[in-house]
N, C-alpha and C. Protein backbone atom coordinates (compact mmCIF):
# COMPACT_ATOMS: atom_id res chain seq x y z
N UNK A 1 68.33 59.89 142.92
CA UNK A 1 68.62 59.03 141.79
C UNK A 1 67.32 58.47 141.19
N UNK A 2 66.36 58.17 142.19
CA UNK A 2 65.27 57.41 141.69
C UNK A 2 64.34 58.84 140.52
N UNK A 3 64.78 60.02 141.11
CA UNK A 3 63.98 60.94 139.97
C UNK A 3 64.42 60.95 138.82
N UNK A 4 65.79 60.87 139.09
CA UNK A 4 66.56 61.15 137.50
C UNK A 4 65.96 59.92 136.89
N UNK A 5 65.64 58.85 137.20
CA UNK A 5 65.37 57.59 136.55
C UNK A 5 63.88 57.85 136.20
N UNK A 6 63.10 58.05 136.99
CA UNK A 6 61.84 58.63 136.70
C UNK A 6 61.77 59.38 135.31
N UNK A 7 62.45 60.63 135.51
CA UNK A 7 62.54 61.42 134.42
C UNK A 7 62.98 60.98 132.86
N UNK A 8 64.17 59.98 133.00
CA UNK A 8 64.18 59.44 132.16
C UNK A 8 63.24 58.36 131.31
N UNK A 9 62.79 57.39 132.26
CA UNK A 9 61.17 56.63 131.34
C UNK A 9 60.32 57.71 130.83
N UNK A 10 59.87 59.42 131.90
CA UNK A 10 58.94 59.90 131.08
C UNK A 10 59.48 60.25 130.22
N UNK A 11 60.37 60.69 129.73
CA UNK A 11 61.12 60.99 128.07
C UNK A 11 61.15 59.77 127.63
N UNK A 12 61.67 58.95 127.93
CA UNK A 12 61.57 57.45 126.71
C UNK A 12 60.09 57.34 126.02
N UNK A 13 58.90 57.08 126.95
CA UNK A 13 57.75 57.18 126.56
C UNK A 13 57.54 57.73 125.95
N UNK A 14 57.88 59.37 126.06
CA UNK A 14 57.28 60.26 124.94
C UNK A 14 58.17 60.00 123.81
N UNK A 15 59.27 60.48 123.74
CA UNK A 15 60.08 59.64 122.80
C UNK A 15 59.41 58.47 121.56
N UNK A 16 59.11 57.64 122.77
CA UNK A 16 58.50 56.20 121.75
C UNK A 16 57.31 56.53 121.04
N UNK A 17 56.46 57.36 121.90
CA UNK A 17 54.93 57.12 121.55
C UNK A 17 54.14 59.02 120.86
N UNK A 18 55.71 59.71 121.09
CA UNK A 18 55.11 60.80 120.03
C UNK A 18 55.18 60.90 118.66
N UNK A 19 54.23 61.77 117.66
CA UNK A 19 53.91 62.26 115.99
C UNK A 19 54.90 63.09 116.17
N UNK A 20 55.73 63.76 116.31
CA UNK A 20 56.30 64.65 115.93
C UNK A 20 57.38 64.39 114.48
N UNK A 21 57.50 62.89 114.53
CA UNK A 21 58.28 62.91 112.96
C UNK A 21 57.10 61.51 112.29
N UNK A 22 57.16 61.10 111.47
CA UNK A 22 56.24 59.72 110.82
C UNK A 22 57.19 58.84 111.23
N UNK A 23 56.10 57.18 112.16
CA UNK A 23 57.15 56.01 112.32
C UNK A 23 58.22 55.80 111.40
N UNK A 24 57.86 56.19 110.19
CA UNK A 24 58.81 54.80 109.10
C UNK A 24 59.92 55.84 109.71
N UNK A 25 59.86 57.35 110.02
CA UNK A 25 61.48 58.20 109.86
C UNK A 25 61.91 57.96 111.23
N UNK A 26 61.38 57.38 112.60
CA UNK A 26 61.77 57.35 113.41
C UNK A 26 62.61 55.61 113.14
N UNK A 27 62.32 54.90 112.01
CA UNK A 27 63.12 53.74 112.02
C UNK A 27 64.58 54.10 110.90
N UNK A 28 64.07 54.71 110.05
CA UNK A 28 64.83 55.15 109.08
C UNK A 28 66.22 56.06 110.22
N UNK A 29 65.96 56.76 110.73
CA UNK A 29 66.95 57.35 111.69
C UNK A 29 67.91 56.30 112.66
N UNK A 30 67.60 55.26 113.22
CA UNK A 30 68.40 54.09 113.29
C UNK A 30 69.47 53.93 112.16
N UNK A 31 68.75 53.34 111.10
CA UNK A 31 69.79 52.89 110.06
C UNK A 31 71.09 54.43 108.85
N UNK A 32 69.93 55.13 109.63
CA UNK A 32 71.13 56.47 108.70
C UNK A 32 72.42 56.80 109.80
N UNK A 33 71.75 56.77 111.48
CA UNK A 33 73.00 57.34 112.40
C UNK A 33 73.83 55.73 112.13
N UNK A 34 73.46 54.33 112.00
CA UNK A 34 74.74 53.52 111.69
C UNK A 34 75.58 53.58 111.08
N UNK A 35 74.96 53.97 109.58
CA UNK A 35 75.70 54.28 107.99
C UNK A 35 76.37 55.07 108.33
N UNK A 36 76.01 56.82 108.99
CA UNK A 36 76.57 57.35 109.25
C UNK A 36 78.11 57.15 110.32
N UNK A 37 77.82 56.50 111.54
CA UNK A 37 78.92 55.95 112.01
C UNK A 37 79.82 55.16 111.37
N UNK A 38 79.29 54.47 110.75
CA UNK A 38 80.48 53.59 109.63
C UNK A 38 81.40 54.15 108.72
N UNK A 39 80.27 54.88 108.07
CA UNK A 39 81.06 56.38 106.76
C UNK A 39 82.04 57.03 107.81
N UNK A 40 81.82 57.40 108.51
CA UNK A 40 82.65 58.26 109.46
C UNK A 40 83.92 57.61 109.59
N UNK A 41 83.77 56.60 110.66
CA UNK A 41 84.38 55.83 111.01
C UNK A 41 85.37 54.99 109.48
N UNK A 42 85.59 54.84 108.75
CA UNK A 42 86.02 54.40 107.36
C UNK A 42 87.07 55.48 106.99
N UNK A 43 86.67 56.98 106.87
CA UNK A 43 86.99 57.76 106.33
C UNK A 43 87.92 58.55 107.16
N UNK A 44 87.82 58.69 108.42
CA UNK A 44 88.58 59.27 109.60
C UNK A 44 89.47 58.46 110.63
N UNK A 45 88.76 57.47 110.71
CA UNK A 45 89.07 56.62 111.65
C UNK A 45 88.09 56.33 113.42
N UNK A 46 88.85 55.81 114.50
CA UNK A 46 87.75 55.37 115.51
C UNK A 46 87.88 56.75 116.41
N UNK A 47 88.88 57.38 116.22
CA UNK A 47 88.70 58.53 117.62
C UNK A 47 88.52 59.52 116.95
N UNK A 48 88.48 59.83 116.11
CA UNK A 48 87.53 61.47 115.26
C UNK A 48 86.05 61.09 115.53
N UNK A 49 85.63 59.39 115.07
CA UNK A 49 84.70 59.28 115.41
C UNK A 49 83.82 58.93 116.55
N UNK A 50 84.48 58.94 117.62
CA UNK A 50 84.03 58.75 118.69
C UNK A 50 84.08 60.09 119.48
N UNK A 51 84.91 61.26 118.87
CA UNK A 51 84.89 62.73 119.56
C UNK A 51 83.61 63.11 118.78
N UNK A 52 83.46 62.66 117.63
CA UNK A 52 82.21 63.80 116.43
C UNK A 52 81.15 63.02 117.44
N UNK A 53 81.23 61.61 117.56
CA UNK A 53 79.86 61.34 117.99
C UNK A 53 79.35 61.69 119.39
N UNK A 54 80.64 61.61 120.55
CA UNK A 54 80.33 61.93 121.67
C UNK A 54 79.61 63.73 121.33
N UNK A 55 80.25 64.25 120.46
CA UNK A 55 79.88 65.69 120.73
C UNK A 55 78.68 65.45 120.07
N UNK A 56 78.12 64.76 119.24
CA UNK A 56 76.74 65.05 118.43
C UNK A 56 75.95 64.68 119.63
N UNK A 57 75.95 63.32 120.01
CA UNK A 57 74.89 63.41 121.18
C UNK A 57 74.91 64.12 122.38
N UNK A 58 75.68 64.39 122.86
CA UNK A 58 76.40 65.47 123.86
C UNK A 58 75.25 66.39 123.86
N UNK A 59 75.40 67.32 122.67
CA UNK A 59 74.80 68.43 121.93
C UNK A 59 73.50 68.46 121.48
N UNK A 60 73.00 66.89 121.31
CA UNK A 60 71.79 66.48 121.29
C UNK A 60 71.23 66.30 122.23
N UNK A 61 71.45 65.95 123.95
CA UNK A 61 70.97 65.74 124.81
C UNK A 61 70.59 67.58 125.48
N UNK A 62 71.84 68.27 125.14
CA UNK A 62 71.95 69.82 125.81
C UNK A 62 70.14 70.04 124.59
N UNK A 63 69.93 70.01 123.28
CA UNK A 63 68.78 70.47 123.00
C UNK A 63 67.81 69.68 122.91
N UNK A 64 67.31 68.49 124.05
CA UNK A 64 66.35 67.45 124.04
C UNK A 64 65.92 68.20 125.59
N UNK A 65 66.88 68.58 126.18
CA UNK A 65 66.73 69.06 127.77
C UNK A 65 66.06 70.51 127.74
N UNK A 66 66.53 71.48 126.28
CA UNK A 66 66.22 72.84 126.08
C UNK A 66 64.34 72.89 125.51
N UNK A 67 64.67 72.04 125.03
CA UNK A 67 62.83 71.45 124.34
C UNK A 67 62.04 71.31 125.82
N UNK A 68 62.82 69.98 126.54
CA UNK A 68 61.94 69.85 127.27
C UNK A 68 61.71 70.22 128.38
N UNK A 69 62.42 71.37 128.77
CA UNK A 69 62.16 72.56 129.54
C UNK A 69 61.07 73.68 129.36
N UNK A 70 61.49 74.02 128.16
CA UNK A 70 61.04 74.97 127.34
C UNK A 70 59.39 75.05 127.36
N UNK A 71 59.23 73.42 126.95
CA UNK A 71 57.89 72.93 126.74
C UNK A 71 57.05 72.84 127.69
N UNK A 72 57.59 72.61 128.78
CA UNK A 72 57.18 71.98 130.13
C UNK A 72 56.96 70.74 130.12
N UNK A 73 57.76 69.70 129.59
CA UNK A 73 57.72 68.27 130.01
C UNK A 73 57.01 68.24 127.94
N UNK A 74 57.06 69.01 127.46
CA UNK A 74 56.29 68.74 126.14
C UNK A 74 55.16 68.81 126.55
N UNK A 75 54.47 69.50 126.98
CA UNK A 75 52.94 69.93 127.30
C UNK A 75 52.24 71.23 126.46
N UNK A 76 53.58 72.41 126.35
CA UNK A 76 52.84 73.47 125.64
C UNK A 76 53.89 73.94 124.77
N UNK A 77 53.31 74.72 124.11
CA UNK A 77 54.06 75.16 122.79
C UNK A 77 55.01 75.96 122.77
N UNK A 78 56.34 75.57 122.12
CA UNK A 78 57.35 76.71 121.90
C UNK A 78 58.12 77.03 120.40
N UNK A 79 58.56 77.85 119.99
CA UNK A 79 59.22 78.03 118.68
C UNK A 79 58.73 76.57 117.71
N UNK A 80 59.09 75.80 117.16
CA UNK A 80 58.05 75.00 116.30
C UNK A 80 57.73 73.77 116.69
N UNK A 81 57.53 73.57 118.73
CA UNK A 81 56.82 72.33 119.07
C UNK A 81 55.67 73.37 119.30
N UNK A 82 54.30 72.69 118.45
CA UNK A 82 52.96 73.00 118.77
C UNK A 82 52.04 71.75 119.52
N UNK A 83 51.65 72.41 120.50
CA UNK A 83 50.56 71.13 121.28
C UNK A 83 49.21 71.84 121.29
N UNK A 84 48.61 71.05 120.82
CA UNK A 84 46.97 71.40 121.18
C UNK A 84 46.15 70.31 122.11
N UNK A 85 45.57 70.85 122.89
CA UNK A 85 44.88 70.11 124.19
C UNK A 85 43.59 70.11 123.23
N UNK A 86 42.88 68.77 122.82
CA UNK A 86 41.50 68.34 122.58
C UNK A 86 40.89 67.17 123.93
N UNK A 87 40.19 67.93 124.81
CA UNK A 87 39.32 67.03 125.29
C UNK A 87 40.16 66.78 126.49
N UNK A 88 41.59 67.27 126.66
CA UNK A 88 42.61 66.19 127.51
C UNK A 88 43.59 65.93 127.16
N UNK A 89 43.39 64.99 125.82
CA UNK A 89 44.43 64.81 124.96
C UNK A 89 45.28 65.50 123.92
N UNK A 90 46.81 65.45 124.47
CA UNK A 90 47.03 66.24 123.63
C UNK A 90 47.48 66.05 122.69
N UNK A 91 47.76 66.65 121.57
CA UNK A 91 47.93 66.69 120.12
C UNK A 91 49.45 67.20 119.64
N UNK A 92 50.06 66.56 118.65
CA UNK A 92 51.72 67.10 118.87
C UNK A 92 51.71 67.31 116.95
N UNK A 93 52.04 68.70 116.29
CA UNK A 93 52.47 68.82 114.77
C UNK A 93 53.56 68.56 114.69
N UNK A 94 53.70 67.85 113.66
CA UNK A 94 55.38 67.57 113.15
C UNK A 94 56.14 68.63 113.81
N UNK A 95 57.16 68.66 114.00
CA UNK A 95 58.58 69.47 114.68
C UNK A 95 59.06 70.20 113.73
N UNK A 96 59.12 71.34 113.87
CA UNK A 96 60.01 72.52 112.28
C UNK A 96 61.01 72.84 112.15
N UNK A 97 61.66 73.80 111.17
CA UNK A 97 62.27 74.45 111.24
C UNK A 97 64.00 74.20 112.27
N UNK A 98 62.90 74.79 112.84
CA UNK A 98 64.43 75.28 114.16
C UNK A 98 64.49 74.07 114.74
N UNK A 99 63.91 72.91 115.55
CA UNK A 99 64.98 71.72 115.69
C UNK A 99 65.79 71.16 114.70
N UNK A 100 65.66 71.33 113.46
CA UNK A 100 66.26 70.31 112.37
C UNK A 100 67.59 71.30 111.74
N UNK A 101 67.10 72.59 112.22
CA UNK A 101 68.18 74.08 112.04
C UNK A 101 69.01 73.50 113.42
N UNK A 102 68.86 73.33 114.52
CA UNK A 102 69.50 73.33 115.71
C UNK A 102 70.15 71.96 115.35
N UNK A 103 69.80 70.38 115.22
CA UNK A 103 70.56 69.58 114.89
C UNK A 103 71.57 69.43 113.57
N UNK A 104 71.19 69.90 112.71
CA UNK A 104 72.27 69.99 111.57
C UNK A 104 73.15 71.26 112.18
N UNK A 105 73.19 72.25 112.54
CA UNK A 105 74.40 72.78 113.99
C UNK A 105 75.22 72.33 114.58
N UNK A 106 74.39 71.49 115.52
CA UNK A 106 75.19 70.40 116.20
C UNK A 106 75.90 69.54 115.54
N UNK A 107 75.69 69.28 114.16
CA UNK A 107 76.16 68.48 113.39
C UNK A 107 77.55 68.72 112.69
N UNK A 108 77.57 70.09 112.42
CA UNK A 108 78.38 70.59 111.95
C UNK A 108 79.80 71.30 113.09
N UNK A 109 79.16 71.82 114.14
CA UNK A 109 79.80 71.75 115.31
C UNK A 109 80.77 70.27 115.76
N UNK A 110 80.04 69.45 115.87
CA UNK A 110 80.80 67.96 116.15
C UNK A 110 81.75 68.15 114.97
N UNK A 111 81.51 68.24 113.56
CA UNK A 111 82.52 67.57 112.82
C UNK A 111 83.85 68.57 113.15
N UNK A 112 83.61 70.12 113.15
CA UNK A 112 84.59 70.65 113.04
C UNK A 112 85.24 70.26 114.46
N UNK A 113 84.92 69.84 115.06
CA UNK A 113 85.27 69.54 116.62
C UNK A 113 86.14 68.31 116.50
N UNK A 114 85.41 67.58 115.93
CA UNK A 114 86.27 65.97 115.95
C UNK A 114 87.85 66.23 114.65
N UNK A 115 87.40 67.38 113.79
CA UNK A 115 88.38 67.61 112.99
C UNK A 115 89.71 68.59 113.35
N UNK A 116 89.10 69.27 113.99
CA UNK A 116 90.54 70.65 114.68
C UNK A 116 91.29 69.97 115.55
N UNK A 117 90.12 69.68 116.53
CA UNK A 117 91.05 68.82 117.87
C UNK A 117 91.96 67.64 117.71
N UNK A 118 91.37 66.61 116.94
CA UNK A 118 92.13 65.74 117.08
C UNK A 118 93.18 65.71 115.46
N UNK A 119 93.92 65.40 115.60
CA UNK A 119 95.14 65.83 114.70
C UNK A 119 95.91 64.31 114.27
């Protein structure tokens, strides 16, 4: 248990303290997944939106785990995470393509999910 907990602060950290998107969008993403829960939630009701959302993060955790496998803890480069080692330190380019292809997926996956199933 104490690893899984381990494992989890080193992802929070990186989480908190990586470039891979600009601060202002890592605050801006707070206030769009609320809106978004609300819009949802308004328009469907509480258990479409609590199946779309369980499945969005669900689906978000299955490709936060595929990254950070992939990567080796986010150390080296895969499909559009690039790291460059200067000196030690390493260096992280904005995120491309294919995560933002893989979450709007997931995105669309959840809705039809929260929409077929629940009736």
């Amino acid at each position: 248990m104490k690893k899984i907990i381990n494992e989890i602060v080193y992802d929070a950290k990186f989480i908190k303290g990586h470039t891979l998107q600009p601060q202002w969008y890592k605050i801006l993403k707070v206030f769009l997944l609320l809106g978004l829960i609300i819009g949802y939630y308004l328009i469907f009701g509480g258990i479409k939106t609590l199946v779309f959302f369980g499945c969005f993060f669900g689906l978000g955790l299955v490709l936060h785990v595929v990254y950070r496998i992939k990567t080796k803890k986010f150390t080296q480069s895969w499909l559009d995470f690039k790291v460059t080692d200067n000196d030690g330190q390493l260096e992280y380019q904005r995120i491309g393509i294919y995560y933002y292809l893989a979450v709007a997926i997931n995105g669309i996956v959840s809705f039809v999910i929260s929409q077929v199933l629940i009736n």
